[in-house]
N, C-alpha and C. Protein backbone atom coordinates (compact mmCIF):
# COMPACT_ATOMS: atom_id res chain seq x y z
N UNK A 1 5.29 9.32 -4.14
CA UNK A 1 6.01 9.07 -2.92
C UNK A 1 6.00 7.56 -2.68
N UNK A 2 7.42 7.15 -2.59
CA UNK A 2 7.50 5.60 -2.05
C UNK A 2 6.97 5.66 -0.76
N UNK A 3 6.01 4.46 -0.47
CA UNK A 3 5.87 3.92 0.63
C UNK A 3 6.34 2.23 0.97
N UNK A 4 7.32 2.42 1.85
CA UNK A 4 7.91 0.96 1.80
C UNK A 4 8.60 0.66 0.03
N UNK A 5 8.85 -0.67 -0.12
CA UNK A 5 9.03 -1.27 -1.23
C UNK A 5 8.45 -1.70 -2.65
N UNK A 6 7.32 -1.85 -2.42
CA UNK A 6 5.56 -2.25 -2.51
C UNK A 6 4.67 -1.28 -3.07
N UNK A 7 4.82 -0.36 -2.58
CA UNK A 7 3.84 0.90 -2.27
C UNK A 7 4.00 2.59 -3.04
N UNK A 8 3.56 2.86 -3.65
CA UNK A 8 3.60 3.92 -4.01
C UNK A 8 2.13 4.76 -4.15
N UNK A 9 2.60 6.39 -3.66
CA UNK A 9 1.20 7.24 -3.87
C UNK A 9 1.16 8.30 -4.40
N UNK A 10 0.50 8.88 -5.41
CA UNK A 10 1.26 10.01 -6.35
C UNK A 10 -0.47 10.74 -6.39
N UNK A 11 -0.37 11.60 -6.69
CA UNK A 11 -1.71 12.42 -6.88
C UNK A 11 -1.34 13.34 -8.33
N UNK A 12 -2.96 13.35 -8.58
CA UNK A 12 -3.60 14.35 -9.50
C UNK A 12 -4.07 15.09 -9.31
N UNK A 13 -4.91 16.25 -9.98
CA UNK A 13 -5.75 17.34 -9.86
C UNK A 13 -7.17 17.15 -9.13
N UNK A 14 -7.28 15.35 -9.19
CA UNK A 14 -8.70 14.88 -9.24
C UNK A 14 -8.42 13.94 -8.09
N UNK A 15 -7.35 13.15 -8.02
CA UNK A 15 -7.21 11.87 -7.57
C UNK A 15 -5.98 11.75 -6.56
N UNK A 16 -5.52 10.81 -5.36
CA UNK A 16 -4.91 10.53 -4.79
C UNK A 16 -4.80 8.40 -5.17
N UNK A 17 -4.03 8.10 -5.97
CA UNK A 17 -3.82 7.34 -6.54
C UNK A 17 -2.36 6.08 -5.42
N UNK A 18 -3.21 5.02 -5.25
CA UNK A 18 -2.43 3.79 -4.53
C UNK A 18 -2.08 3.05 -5.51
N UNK A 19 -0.81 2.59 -5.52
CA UNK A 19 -0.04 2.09 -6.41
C UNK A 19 0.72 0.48 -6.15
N UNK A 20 1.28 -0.50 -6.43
CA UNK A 20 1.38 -1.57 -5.77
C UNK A 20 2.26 -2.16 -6.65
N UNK A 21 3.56 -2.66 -6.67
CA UNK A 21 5.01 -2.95 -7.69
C UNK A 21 4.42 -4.45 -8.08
N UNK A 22 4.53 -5.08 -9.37
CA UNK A 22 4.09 -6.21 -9.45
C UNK A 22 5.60 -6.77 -10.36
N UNK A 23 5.29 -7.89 -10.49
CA UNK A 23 6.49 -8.02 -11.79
C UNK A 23 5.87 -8.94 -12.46
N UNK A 24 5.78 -8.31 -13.98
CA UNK A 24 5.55 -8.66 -15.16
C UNK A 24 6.41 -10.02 -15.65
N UNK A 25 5.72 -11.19 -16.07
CA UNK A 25 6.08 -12.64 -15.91
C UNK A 25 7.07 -12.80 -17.42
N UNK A 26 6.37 -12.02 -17.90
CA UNK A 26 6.93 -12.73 -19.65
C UNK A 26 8.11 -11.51 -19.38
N UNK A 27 8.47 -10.36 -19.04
CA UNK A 27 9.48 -9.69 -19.39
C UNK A 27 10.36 -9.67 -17.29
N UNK A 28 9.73 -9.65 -17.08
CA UNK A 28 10.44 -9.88 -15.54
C UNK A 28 10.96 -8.46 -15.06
N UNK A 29 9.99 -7.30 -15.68
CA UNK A 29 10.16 -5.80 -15.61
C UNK A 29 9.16 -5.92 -14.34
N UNK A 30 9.77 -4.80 -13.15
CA UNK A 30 8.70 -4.65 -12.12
C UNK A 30 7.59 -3.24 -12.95
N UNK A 31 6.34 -3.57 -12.45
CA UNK A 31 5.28 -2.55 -13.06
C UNK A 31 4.81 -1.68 -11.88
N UNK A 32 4.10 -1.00 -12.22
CA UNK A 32 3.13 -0.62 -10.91
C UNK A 32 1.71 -0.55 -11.47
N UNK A 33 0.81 -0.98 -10.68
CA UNK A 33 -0.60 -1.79 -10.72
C UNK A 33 -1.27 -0.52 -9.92
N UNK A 34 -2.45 0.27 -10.24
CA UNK A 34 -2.94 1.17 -9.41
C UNK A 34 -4.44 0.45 -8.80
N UNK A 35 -3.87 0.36 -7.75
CA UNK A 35 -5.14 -0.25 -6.94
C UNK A 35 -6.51 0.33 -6.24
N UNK A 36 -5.72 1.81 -6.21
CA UNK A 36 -7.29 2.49 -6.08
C UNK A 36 -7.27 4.01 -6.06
N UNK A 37 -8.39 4.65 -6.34
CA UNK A 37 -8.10 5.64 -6.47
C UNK A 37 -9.22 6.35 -5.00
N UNK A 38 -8.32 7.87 -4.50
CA UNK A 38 -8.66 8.07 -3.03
C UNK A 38 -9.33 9.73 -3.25
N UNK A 39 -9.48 10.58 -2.68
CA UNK A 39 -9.69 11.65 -2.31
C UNK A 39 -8.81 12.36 -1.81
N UNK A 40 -8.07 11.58 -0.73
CA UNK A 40 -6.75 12.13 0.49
C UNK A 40 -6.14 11.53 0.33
N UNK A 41 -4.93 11.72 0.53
CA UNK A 41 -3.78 10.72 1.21
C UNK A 41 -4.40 10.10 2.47
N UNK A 42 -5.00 9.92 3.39
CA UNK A 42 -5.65 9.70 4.55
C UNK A 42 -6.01 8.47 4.28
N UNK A 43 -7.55 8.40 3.12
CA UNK A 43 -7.89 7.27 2.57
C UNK A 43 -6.80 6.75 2.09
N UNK A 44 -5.94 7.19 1.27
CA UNK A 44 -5.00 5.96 0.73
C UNK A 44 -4.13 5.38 1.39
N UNK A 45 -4.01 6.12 2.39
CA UNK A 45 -3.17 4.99 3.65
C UNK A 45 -3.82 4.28 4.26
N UNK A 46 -5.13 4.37 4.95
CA UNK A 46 -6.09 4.04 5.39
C UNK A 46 -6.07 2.55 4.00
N UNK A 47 -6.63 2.84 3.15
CA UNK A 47 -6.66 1.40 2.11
C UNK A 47 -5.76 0.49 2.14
N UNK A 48 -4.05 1.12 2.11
CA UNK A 48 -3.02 0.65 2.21
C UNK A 48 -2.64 -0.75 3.55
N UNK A 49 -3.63 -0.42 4.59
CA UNK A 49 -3.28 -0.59 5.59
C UNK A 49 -4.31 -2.02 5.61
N UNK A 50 -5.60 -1.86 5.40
CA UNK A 50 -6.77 -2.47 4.92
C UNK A 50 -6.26 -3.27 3.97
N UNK A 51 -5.46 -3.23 2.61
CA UNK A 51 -5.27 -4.38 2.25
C UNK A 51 -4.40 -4.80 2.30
N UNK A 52 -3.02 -4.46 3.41
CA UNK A 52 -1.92 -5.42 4.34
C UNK A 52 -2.36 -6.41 5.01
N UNK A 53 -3.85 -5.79 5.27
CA UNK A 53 -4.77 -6.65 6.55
C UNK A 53 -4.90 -8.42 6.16
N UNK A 54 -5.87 -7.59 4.59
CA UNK A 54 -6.82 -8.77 3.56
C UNK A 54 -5.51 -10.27 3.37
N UNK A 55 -4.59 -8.76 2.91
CA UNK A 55 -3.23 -9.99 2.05
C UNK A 55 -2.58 -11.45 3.05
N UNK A 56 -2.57 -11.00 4.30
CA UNK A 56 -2.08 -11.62 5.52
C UNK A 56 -3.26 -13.17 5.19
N UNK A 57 -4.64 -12.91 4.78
CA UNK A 57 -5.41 -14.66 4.83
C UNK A 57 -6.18 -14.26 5.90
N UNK A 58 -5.89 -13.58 6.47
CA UNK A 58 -6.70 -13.70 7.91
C UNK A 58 -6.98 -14.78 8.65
N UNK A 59 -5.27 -15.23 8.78
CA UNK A 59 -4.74 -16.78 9.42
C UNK A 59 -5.02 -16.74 10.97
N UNK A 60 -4.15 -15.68 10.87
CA UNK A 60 -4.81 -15.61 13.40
C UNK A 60 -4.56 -14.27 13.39
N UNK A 61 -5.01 -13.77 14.68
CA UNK A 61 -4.56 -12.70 14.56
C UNK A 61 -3.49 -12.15 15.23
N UNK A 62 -2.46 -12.94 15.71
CA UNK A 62 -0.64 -12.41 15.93
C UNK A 62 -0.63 -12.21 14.34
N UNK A 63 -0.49 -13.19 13.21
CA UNK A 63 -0.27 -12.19 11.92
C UNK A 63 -0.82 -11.43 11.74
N UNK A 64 -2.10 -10.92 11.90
CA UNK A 64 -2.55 -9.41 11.14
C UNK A 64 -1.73 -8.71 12.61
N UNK A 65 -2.02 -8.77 14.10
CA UNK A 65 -1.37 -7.73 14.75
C UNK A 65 -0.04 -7.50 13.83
N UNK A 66 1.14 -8.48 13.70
CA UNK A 66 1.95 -8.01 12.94
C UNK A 66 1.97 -7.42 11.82
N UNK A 67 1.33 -7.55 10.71
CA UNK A 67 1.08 -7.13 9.50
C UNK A 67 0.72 -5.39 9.92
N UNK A 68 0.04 -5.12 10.73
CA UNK A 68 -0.59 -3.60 11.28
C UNK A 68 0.60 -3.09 11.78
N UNK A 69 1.34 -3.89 12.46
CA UNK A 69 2.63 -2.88 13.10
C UNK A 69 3.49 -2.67 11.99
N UNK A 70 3.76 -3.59 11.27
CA UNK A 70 4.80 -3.68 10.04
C UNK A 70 4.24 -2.24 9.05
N UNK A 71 3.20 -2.39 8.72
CA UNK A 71 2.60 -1.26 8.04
C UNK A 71 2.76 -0.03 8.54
N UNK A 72 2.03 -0.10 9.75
CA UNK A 72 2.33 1.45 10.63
C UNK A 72 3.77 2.14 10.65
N UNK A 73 4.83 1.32 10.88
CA UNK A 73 6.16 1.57 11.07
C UNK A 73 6.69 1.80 9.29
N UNK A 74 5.91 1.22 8.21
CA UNK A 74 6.17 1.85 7.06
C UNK A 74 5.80 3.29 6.67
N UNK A 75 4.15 3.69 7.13
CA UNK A 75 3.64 4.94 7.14
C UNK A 75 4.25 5.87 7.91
N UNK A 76 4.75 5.74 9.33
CA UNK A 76 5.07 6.45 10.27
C UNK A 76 6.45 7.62 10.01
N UNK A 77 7.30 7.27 9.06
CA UNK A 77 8.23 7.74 8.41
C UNK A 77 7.62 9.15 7.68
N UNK A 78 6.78 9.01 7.26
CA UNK A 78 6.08 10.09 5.97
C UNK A 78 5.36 11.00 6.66
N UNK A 79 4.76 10.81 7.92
CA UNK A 79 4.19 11.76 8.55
C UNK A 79 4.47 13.12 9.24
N UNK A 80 4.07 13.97 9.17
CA UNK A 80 4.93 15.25 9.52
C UNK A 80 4.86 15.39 11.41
């Protein structure tokens, strides 16, 4: 399941797997990079959200407030 642009979360038998689009320099193919592996979907949004937080620098916090709303309003779509 796409989340946002960025983001993808797909599960296994074992695993709930966070996913993250990178692009590969020498061929300029986008990849996907698995950044962690979860239990729930819960945790992996929960992580998702946690490292929107990290990525922001933790410059002030109007950017992370934004970065949290931006995120939320990406998750908020998927929820039943």
């Amino acid at each position: 399941m796409l989340v946002g642009k960025d983001w993808k979360i797909e599960s296994d038998s074992m695993n709930v797997t966070l996913f993250r689009r990178w692009k590969n320099k020498k061929t300029g193919e986008d990849m996907w990079r698995a950044e962690g592996y979860f239990s729930s979907i819960h945790n992996a949004l929960a992580a998702l959200i946690e490292q929107g937080i990290r990525d922001t620098g933790l410059r002030d916090l109007v950017t992370v407030e934004q970065k949290i709303e931006e995120l939320k309003a990406m998750i908020r779509p998927l929820l039943p």
